[in-house]
C-alpha atoms as a PDB file:
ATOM      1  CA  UNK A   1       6.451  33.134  29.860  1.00  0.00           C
ATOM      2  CA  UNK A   2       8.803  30.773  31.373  1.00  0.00           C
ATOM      3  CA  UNK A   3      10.935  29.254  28.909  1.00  0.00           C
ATOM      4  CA  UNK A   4      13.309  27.284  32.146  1.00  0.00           C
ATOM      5  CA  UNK A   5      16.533  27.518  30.619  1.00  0.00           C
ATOM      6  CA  UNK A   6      18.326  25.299  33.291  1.00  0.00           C
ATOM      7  CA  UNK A   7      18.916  22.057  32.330  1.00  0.00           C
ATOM      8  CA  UNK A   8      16.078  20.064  33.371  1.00  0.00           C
ATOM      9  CA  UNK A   9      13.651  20.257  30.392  1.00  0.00           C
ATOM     10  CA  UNK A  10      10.372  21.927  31.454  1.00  0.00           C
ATOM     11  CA  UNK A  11       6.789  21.123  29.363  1.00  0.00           C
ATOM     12  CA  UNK A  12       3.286  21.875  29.583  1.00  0.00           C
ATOM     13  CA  UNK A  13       0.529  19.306  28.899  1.00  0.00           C
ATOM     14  CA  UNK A  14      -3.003  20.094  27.847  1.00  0.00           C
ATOM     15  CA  UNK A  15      -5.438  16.773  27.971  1.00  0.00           C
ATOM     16  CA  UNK A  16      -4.980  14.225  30.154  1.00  0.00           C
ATOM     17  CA  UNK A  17      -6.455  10.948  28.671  1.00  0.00           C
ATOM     18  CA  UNK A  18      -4.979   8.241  28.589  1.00  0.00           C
ATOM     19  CA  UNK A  19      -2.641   8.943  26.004  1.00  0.00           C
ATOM     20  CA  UNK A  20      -2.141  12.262  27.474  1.00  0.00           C
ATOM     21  CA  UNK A  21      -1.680  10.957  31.021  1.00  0.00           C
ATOM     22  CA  UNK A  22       0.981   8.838  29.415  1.00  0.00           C
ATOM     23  CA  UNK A  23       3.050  11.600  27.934  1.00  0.00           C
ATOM     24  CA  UNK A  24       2.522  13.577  31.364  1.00  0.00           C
ATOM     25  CA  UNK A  25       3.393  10.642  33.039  1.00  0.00           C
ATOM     26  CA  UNK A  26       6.580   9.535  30.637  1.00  0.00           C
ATOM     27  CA  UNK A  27       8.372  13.280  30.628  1.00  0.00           C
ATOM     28  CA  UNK A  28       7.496  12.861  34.533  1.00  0.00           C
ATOM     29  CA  UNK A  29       9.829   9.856  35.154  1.00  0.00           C
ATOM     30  CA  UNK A  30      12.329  10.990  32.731  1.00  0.00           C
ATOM     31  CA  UNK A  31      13.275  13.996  34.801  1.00  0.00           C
ATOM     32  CA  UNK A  32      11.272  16.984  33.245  1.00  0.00           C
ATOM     33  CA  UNK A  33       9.051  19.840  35.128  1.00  0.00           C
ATOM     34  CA  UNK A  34       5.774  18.860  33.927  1.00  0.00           C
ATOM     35  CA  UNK A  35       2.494  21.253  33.949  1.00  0.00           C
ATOM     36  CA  UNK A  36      -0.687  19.753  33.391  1.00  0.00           C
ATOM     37  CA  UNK A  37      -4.215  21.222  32.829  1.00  0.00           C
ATOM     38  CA  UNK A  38      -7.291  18.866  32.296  1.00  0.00           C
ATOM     39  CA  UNK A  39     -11.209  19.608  32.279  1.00  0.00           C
ATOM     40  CA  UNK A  40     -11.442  17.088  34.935  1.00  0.00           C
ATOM     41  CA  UNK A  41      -9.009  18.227  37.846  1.00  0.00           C
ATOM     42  CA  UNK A  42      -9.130  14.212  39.000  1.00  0.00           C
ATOM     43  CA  UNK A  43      -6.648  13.973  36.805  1.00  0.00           C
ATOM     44  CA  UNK A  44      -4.548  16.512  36.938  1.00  0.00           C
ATOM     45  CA  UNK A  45      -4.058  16.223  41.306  1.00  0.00           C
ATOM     46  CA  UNK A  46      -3.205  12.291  40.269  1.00  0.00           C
ATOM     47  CA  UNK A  47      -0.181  13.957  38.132  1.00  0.00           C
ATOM     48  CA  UNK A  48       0.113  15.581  40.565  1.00  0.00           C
ATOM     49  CA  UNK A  49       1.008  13.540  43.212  1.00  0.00           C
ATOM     50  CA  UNK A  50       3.725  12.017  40.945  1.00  0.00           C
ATOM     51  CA  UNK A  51       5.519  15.502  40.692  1.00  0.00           C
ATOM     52  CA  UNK A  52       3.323  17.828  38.073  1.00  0.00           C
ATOM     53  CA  UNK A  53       2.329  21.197  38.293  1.00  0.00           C
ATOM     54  CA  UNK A  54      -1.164  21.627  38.662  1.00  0.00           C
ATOM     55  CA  UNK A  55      -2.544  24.418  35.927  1.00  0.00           C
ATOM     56  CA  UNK A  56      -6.017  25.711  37.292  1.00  0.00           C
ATOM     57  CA  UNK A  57      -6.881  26.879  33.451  1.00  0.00           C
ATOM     58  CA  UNK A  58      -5.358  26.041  30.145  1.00  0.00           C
ATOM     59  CA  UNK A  59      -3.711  29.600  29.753  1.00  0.00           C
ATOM     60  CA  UNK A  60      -1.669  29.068  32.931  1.00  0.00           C
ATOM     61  CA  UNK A  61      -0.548  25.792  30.822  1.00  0.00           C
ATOM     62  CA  UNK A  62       0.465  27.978  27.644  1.00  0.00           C
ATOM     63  CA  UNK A  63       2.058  30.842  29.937  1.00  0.00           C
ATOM     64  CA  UNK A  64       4.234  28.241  32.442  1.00  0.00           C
ATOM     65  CA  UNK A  65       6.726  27.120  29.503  1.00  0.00           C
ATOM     66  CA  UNK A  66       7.731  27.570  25.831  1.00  0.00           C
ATOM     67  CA  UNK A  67       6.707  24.055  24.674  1.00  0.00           C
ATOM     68  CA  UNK A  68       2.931  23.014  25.215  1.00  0.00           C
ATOM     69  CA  UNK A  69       2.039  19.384  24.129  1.00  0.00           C
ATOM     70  CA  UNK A  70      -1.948  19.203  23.546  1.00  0.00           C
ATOM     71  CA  UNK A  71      -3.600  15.788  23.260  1.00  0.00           C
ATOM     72  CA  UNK A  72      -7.413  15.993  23.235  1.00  0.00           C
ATOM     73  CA  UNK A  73      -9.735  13.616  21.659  1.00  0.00           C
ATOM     74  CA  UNK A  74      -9.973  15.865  18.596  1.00  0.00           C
ATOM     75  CA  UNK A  75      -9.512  19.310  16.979  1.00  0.00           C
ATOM     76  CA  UNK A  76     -13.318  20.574  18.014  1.00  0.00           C
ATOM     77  CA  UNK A  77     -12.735  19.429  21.968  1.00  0.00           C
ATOM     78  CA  UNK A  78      -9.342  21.933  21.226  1.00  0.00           C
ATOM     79  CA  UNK A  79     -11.247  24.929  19.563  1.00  0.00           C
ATOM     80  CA  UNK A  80     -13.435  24.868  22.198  1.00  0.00           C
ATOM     81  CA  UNK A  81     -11.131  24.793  24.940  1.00  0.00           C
ATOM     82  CA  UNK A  82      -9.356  27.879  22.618  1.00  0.00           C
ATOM     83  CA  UNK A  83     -12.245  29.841  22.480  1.00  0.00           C
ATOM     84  CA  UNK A  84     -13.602  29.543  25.878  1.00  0.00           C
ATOM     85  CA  UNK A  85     -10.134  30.674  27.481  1.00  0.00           C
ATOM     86  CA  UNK A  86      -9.556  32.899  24.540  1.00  0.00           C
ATOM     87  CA  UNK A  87      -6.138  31.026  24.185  1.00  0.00           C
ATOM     88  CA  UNK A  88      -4.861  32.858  21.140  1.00  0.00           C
ATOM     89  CA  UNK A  89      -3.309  35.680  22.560  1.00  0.00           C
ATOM     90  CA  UNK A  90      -0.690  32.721  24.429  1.00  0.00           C
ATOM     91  CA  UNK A  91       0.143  31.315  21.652  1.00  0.00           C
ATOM     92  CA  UNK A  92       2.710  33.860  20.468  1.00  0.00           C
ATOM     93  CA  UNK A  93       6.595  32.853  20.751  1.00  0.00           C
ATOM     94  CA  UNK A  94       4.652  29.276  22.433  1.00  0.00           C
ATOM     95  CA  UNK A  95       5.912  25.987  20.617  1.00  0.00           C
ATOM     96  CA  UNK A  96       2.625  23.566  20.583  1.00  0.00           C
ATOM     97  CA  UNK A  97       3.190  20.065  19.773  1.00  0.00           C
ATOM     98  CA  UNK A  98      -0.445  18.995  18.210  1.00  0.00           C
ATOM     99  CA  UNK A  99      -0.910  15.375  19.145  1.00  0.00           C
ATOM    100  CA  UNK A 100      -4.811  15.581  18.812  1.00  0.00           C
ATOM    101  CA  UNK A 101      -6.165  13.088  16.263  1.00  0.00           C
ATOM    102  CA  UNK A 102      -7.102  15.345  13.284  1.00  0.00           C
ATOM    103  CA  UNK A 103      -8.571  15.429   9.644  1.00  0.00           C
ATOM    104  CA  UNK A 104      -6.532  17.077   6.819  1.00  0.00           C
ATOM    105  CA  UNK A 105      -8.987  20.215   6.693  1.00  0.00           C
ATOM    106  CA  UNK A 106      -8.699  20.767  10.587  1.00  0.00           C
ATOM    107  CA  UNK A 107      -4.618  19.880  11.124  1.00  0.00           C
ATOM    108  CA  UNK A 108      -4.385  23.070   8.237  1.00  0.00           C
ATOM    109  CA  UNK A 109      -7.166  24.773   9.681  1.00  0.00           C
ATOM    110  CA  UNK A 110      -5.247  24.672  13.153  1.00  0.00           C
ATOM    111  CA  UNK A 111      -2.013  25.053  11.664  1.00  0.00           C
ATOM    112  CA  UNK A 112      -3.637  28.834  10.307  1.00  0.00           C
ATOM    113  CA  UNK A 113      -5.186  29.485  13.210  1.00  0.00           C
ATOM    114  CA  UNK A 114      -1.371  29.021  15.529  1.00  0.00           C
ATOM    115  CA  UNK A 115       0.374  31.168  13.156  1.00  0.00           C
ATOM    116  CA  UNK A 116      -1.380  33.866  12.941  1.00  0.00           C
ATOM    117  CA  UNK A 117      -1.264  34.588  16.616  1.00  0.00           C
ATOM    118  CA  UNK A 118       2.599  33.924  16.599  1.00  0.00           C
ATOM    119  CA  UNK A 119       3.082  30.524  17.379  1.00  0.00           C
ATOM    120  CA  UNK A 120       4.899  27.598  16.204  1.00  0.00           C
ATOM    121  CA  UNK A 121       3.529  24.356  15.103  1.00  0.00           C
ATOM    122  CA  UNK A 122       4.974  20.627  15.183  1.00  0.00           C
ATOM    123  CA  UNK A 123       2.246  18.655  14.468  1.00  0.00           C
ATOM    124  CA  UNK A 124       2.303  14.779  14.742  1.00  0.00           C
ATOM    125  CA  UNK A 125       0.503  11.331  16.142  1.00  0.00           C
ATOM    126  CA  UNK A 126       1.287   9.193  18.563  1.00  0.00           C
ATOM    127  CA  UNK A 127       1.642   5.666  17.216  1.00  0.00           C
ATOM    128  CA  UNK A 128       1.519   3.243  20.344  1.00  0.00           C
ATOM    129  CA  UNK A 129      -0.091   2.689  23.016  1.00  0.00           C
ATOM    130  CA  UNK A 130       0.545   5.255  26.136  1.00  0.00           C
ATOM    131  CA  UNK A 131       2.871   1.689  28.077  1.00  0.00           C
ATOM    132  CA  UNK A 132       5.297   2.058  24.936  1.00  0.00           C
ATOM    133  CA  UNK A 133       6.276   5.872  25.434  1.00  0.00           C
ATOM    134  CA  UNK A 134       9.484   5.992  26.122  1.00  0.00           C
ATOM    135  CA  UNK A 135      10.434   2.572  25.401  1.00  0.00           C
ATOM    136  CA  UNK A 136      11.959   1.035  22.348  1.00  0.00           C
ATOM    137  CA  UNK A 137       8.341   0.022  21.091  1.00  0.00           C
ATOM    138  CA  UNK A 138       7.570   3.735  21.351  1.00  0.00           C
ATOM    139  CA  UNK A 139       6.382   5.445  17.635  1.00  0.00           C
ATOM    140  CA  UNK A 140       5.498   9.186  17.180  1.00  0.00           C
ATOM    141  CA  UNK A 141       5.063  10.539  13.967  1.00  0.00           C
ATOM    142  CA  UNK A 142       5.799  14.393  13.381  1.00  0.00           C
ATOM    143  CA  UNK A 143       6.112  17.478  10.767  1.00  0.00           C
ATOM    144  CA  UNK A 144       7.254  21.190  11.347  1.00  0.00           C
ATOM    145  CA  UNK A 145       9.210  23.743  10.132  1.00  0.00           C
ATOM    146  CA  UNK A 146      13.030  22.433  10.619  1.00  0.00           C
ATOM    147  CA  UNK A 147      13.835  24.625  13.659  1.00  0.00           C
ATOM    148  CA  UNK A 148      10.628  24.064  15.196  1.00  0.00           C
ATOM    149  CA  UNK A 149      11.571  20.255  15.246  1.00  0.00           C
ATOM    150  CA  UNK A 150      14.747  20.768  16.445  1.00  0.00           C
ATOM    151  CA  UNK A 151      13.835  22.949  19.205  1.00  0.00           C
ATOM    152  CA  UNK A 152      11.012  20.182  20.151  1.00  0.00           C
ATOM    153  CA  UNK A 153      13.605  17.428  19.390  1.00  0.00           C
ATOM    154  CA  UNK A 154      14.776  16.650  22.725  1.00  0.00           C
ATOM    155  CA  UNK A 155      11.392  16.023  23.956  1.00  0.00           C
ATOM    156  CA  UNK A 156      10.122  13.918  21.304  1.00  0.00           C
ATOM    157  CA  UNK A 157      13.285  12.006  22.084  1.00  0.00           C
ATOM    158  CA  UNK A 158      11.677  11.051  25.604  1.00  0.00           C
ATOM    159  CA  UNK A 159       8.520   9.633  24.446  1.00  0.00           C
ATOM    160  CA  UNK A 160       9.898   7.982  21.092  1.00  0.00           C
ATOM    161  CA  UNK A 161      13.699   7.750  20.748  1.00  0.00           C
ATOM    162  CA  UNK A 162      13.795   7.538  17.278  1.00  0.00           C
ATOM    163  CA  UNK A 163      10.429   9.547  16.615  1.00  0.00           C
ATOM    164  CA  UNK A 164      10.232   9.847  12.376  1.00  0.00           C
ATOM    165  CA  UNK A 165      10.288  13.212  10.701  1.00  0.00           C
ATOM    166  CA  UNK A 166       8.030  13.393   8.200  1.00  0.00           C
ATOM    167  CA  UNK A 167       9.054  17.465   6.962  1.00  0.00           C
ATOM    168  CA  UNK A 168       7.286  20.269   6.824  1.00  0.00           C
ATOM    169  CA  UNK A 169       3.934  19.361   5.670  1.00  0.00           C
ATOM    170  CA  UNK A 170       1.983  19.468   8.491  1.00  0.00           C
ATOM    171  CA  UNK A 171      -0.903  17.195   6.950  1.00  0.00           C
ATOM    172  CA  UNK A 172       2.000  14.291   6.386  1.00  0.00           C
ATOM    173  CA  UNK A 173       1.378  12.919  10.132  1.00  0.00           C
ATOM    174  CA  UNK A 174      -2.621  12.538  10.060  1.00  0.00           C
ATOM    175  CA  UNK A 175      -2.403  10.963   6.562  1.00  0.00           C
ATOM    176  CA  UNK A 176       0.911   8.256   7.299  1.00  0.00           C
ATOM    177  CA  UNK A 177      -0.998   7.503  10.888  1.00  0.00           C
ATOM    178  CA  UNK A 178      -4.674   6.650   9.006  1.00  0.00           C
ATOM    179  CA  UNK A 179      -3.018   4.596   6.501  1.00  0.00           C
ATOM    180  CA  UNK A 180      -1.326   2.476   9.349  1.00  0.00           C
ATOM    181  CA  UNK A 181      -4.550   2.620  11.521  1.00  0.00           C
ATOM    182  CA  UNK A 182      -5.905   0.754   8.478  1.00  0.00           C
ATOM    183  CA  UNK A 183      -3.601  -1.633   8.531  1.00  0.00           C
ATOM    184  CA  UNK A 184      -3.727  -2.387  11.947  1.00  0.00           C
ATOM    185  CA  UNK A 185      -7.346  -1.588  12.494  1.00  0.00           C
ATOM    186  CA  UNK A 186      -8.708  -4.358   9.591  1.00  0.00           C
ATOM    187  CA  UNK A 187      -5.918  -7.021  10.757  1.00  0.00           C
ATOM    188  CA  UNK A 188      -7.292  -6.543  14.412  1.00  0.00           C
ATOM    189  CA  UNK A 189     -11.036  -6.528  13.172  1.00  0.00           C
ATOM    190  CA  UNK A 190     -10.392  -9.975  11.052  1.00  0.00           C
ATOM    191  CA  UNK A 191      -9.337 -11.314  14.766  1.00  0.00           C
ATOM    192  CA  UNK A 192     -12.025 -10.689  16.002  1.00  0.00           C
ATOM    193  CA  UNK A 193     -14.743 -11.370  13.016  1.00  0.00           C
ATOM    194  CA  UNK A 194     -12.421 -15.313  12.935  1.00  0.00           C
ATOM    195  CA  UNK A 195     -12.956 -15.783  16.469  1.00  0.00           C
ATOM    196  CA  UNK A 196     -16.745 -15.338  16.269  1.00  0.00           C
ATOM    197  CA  UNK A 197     -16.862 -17.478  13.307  1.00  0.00           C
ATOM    198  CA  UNK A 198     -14.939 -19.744  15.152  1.00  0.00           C
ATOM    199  CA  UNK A 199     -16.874 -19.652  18.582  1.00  0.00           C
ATOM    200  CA  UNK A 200     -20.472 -20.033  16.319  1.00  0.00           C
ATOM    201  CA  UNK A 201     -18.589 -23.377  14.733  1.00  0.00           C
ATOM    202  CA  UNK A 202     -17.998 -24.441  18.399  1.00  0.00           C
ATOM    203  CA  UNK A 203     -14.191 -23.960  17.520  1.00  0.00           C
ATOM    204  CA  UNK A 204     -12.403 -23.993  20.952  1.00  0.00           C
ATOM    205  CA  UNK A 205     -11.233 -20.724  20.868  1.00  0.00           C
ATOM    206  CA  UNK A 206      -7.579 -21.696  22.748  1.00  0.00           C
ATOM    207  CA  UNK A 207      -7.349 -23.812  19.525  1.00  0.00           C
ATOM    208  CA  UNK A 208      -8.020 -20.828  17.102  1.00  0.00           C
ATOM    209  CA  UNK A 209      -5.692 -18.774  19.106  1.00  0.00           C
ATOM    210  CA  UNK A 210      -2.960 -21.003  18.759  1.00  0.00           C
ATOM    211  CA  UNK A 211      -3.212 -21.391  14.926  1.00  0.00           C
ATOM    212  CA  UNK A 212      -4.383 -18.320  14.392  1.00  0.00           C
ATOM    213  CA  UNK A 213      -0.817 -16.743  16.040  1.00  0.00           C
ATOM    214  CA  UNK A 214       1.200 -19.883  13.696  1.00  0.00           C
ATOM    215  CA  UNK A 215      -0.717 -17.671  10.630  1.00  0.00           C
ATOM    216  CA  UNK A 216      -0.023 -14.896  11.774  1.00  0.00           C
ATOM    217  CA  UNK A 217       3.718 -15.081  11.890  1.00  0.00           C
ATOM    218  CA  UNK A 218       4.150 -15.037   7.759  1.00  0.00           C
ATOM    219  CA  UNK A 219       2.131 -11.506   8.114  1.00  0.00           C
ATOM    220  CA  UNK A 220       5.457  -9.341   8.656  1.00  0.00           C
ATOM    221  CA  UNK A 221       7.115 -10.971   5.733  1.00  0.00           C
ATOM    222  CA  UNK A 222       3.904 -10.589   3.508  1.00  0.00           C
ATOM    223  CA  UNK A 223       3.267  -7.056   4.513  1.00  0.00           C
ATOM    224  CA  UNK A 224       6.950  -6.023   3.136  1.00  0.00           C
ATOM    225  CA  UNK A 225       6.548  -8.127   0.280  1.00  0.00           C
ATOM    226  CA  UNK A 226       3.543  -6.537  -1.016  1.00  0.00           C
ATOM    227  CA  UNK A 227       4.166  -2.997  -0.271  1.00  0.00           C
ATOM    228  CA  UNK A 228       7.128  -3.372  -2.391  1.00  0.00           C
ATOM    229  CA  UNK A 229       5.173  -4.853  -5.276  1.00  0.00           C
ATOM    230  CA  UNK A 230       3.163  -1.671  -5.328  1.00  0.00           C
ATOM    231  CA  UNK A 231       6.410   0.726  -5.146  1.00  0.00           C
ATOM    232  CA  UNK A 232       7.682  -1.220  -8.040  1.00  0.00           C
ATOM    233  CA  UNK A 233       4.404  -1.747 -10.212  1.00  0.00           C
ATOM    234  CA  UNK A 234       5.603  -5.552  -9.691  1.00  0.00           C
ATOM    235  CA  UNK A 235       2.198  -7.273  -9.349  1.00  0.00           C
ATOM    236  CA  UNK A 236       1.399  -9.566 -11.869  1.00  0.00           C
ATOM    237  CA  UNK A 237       3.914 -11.904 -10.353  1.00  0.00           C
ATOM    238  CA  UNK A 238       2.041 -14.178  -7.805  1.00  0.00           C
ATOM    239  CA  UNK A 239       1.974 -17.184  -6.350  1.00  0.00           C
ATOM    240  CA  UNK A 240      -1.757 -16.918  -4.879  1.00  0.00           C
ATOM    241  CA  UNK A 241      -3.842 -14.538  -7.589  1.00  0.00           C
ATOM    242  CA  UNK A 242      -6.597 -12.260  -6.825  1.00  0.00           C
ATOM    243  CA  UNK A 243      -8.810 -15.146  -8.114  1.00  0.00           C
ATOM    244  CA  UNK A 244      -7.885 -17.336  -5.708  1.00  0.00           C
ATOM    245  CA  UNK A 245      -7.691 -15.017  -2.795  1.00  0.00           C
ATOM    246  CA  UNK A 246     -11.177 -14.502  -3.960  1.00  0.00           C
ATOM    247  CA  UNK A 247     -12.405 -18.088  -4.236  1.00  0.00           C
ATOM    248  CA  UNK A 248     -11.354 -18.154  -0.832  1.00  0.00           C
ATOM    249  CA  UNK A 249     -13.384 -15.846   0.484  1.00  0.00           C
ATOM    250  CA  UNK A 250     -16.464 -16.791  -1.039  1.00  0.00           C
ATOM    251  CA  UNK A 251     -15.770 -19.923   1.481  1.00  0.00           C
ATOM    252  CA  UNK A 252     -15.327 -17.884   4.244  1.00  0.00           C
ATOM    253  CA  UNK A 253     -18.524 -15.655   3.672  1.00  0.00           C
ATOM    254  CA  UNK A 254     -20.467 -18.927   2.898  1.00  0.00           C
ATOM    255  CA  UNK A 255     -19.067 -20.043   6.055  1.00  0.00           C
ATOM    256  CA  UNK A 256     -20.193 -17.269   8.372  1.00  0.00           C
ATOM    257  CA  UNK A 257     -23.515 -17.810   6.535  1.00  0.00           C
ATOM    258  CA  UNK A 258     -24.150 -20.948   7.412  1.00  0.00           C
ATOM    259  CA  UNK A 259     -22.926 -20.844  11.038  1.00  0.00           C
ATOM    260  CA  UNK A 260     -25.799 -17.183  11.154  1.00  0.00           C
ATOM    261  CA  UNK A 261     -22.844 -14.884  11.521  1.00  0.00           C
ATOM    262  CA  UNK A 262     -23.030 -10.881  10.390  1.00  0.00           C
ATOM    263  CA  UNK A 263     -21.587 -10.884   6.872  1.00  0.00           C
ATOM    264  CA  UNK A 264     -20.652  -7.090   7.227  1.00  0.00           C
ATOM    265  CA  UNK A 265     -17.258  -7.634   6.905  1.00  0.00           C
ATOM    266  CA  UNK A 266     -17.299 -10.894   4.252  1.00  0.00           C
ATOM    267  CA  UNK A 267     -19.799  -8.079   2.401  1.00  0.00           C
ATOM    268  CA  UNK A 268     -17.173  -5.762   2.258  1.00  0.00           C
ATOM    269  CA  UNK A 269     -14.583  -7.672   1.287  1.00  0.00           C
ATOM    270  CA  UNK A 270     -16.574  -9.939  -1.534  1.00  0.00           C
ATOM    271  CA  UNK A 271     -17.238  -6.295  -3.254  1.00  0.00           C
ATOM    272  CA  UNK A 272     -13.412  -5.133  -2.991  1.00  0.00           C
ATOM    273  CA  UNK A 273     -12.582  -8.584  -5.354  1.00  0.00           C
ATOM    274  CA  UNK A 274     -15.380  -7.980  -7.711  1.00  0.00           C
ATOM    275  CA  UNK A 275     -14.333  -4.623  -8.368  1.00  0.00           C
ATOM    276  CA  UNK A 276     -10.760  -6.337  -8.896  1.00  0.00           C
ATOM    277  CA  UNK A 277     -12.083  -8.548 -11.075  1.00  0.00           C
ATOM    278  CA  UNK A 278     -14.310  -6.351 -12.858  1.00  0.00           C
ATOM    279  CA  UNK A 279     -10.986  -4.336 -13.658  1.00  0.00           C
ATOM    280  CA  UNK A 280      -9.246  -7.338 -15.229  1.00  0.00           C
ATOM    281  CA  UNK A 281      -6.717  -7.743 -12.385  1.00  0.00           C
ATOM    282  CA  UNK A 282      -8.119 -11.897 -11.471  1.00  0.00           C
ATOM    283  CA  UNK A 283      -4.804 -13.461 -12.270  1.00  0.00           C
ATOM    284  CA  UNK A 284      -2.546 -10.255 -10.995  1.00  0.00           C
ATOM    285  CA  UNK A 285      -0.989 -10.726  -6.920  1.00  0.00           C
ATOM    286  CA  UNK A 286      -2.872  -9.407  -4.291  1.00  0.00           C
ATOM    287  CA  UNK A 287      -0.679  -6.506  -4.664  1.00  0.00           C
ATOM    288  CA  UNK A 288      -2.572  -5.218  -7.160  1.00  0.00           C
ATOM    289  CA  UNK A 289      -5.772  -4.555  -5.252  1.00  0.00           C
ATOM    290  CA  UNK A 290      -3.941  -1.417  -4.658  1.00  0.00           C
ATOM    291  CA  UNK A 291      -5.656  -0.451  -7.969  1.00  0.00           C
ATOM    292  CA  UNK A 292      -8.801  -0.980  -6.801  1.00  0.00           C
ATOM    293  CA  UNK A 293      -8.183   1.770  -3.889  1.00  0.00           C
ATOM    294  CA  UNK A 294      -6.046   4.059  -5.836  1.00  0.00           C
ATOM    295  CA  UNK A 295      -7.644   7.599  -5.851  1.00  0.00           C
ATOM    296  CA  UNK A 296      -8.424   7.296  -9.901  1.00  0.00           C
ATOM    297  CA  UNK A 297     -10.758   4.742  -9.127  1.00  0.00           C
ATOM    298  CA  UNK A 298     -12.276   6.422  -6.146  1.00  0.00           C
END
């Protein structure tokens, strides 16, 4: 194994996606010696031609340095790729920094399976899109044992400058990056389910976009606000109650009826504030729809 103890910081990449091209492509440009491997060798000669190393298998990828990142589409595209190659005897004395989106069971599962055959794990998820690496707006997420993040430090440094460690609980990544995907996922859904309410009112939808972004700027301040209610247990102080949030959107879902939209997401929605009502939270903040999701009432 080549561990390239000269300066210039030396990496292997397994999957090259997008977001994997982008990590290939970002340690690239900032001066490392980059091996890629890929099912499809398209994308591994266009690496290529910006400076990689081509890997002909994935083995070749664990055996050319001491620090593998893997990015696949999930964990069973990875144990596939492990069994087929019969990877675990490479993984001993290998760091492998798991960016594959993961459940709880199989980030554990994988964590095992590394281990065992003598590796070390820093497991984490990639929280931008593959333009941000290595920008300011870049975001990785990450857990390890402390000297495993240390010794992986100066590479998550290139794609996210001030990458978050999250400790040694490996699961801590996949959990903090699905809570944010909901965040980000519903707010970019609503968008979308506004502007089709919008187009089906023969809304001009320049004129929705330009309110719709005037909205949107309170979000920021609103997101803090009620994510510290929760933390404190402060939300029965409001100044738009659960009731009224939900008055509201009854008018939006009658609305989208009227104009013949899908009600999927009004559905949805409408049963989240019953169930808030139904637990006596009507004149608490919004904040407190937290109850509703908490895991007692799951």
């Amino acid at each position: 194994m080549n561990d390239h103890a000269e300066s210039t910081p030396s990496v292997s990449v397994i999957g090259l996606g997008a977001m994997g091209s982008g990590i290939a492509q970002t340690l690239i440009d900032a001066g490392c010696q980059v091996s890629v491997w890929n099912r499809s060798r398209g994308k591994v000669d266009a690496l290529v031609a910006d400076g990689a190393i081509g890997c002909d298998t994935p083995a070749d990828a664990l055996k050319a340095n001491t620090h593998v990142v893997v990015c696949l589409t999930d964990y069973a595209a990875w144990n596939k790729i492990i069994e087929e190659h019969e990877l675990q005897s490479h993984f001993a004395g290998t760091y492998i920094i798991q960016l594959t989106t993961g459940m709880i069971d199989a980030v554990r599962e994988h964590a095992a399976l590394i281990e065992k055959h003598g590796g070390r794990l820093a497991d984490g998820a990639v929280m931008c899109y593959p333009r941000d690496l290595g920008t300011e707006t870049g975001s990785l997420l990450m857990a390890g044992a402390p000297d495993v993040l240390d010794s992986c430090d100066p590479l998550l440094r290139i794609l996210a400058q001030n990458w978050t460690n999250l400790g040694d609980d490996i699961s801590k990544p996949t959990i903090l990056s699905r809570a944010l995907m909901v965040d980000i996922g519903m707010a970019l859904i609503g968008v979308v389910n506004g502007t089709a309410i919008a187009q089906a009112g023969d809304i001009p939808l320049d004129v929705f976009m330009q309110h719709a972004t005037n909205v949107g700027s309170i979000l920021d301040t609103e997101k803090a606000r009620l994510i510290e209610a929760v933390r404190d247990g402060n939300t029965e102080e409001t100044q738009a109650s659960i009731t009224s949030w939900g008055e509201g959107q009854k008018a939006v879902r009658s609305i989208a009826q009227s104009l013949g939209t899908n009600l999927v997401l009004q559905d949805a929605v409408k049963a989240v504030f019953e169930e808030a009502e139904q637990l006596g939270l009507g004149n608490h903040d919004l904040a407190a729809l937290a109850e509703v999701f908490s895991a007692e009432q799951a």
